[in-house]
Protein backbone atom coordinates (compact mmCIF):
# COMPACT_ATOMS: atom_id res chain seq x y z
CA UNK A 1 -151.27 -161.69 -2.37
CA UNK A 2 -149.97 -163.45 -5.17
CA UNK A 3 -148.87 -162.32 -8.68
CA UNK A 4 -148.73 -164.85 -11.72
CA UNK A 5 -145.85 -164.46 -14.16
CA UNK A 6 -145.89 -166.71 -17.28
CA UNK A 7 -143.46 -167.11 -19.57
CA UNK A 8 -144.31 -167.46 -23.07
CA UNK A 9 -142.60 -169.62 -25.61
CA UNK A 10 -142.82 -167.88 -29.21
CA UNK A 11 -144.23 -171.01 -30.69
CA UNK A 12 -147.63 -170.27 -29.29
CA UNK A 13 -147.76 -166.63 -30.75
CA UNK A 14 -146.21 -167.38 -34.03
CA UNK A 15 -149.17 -169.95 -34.59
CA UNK A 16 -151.85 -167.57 -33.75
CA UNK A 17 -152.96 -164.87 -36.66
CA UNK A 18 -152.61 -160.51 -35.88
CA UNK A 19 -155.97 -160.65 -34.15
CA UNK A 20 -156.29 -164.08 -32.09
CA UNK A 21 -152.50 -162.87 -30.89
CA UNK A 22 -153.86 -159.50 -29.52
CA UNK A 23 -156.64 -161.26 -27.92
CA UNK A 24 -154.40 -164.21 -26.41
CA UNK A 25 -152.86 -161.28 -24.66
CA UNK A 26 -155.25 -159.40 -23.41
CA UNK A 27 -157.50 -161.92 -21.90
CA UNK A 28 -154.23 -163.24 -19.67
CA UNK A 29 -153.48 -159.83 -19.00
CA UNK A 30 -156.94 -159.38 -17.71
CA UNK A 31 -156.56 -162.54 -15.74
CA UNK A 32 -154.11 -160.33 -13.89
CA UNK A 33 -150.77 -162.39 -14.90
CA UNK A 34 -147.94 -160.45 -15.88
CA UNK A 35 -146.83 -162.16 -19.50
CA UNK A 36 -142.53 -162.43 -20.49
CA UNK A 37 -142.24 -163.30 -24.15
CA UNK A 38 -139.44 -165.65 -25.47
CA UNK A 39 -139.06 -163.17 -28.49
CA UNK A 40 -139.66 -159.60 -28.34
CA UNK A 41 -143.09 -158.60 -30.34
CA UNK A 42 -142.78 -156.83 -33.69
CA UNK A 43 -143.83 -153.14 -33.45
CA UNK A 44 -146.65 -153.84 -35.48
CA UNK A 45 -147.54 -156.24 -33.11
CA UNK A 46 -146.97 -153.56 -30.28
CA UNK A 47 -149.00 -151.09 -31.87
CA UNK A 48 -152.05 -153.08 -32.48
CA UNK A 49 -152.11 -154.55 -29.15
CA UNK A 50 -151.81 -150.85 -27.20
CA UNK A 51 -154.76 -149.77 -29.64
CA UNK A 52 -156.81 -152.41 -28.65
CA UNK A 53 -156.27 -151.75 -24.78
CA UNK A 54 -157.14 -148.24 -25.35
CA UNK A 55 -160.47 -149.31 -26.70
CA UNK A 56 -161.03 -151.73 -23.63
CA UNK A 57 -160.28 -149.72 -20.81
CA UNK A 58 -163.17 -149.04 -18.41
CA UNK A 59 -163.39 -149.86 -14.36
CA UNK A 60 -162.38 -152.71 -13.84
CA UNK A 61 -159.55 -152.71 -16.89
CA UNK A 62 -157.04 -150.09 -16.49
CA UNK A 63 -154.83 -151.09 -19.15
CA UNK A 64 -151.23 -152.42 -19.68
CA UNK A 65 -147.33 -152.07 -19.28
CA UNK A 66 -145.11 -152.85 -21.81
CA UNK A 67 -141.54 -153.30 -22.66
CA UNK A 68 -139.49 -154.66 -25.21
CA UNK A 69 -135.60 -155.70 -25.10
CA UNK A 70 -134.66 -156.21 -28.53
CA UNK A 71 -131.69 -158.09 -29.50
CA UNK A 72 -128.28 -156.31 -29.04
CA UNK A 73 -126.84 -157.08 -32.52
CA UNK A 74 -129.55 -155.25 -34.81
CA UNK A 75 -126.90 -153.92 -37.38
CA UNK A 76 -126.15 -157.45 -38.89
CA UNK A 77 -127.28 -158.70 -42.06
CA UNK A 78 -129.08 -161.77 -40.72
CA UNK A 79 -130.98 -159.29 -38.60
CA UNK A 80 -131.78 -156.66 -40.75
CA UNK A 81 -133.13 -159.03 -43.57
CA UNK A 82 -135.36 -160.97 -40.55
CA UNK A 83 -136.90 -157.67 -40.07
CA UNK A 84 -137.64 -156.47 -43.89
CA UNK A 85 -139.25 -160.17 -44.47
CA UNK A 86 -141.33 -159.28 -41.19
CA UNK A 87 -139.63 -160.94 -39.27
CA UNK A 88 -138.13 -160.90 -35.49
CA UNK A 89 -134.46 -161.71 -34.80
CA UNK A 90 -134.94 -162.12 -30.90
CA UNK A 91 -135.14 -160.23 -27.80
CA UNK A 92 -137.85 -160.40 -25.07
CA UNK A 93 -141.29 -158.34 -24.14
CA UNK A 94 -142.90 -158.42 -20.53
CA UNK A 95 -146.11 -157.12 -20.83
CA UNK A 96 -148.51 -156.64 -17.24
CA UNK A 97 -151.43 -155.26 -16.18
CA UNK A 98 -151.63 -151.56 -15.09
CA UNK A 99 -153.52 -152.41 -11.79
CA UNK A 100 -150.26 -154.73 -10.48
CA UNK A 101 -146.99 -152.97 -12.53
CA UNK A 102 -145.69 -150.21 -11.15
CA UNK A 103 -143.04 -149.19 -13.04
CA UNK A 104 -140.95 -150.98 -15.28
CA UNK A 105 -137.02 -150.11 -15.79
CA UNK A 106 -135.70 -150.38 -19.01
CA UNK A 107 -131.98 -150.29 -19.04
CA UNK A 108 -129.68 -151.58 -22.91
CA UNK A 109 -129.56 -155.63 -21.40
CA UNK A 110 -131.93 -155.87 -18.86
CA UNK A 111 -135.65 -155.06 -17.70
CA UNK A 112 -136.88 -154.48 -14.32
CA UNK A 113 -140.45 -154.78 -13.33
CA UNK A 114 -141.97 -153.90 -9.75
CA UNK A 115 -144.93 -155.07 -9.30
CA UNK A 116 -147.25 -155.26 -6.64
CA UNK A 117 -150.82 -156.51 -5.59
CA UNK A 118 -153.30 -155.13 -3.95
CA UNK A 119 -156.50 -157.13 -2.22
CA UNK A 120 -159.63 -154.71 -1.56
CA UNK A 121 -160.93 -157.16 -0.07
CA UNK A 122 -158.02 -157.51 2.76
CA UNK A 123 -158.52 -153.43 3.80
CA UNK A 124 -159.11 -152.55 7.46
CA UNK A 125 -161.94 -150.38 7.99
């Protein structure tokens, strides 16, 4: 009954392109690990990856849970010129898989995530 939570530096994502990022993702989240990115993913990023999901979902993949935290100070000038160039000032994303998250709590600082695992194979009969 264990759940695997990996955090993510943003050095491995930034050296992947749009579609090897997506698919970095979704094959750990379909691993069953529950994913906590150093930097908060851009909202094309975020976009791209839930369309994907919704293409994959079937049986035994029921999807994902996402949340982002973006970086408090998003009215400076440093900030908003990161995010014309394309770029991403900060913040954090914990992504999981639907199966395990139950519900995720997004609050102005913080995220909560409760999670929990369930092994069909451990069921009385």
């Amino acid at each position: 009954m264990e759940i695997e939570i990996e955090f993510i530096s943003s050095k491995v994502l930034e050296s992947k392109s749009k579609g090897r990022k997506i698919n970095y993702i979704l094959n750990r989240i379909k691993k069953d690990k529950i994913l906590v990115f150093e930097r908060s993913l851009s909202s094309f990023d975020e976009s791209k990856l839930i369309e994907e999901t919704m293409k994959q979902i079937d049986e035994k993949f029921s999807g994902i849970e996402i949340s982002t935290l973006k970086e408090s100070n998003i009215d400076g000038v440093r900030e908003k010129l990161i995010r014309i160039l394309g770029g991403n000032p900060g913040g954090l994303t914990v992504i999981g898989p639907s199966k395990l998250v139950k519900k995720i709590k997004k609050e102005p600082e913080r995220i909560s995530l409760f999670a929990e695992f369930k092994d069909s194979r451990t069921r009385k009969k």
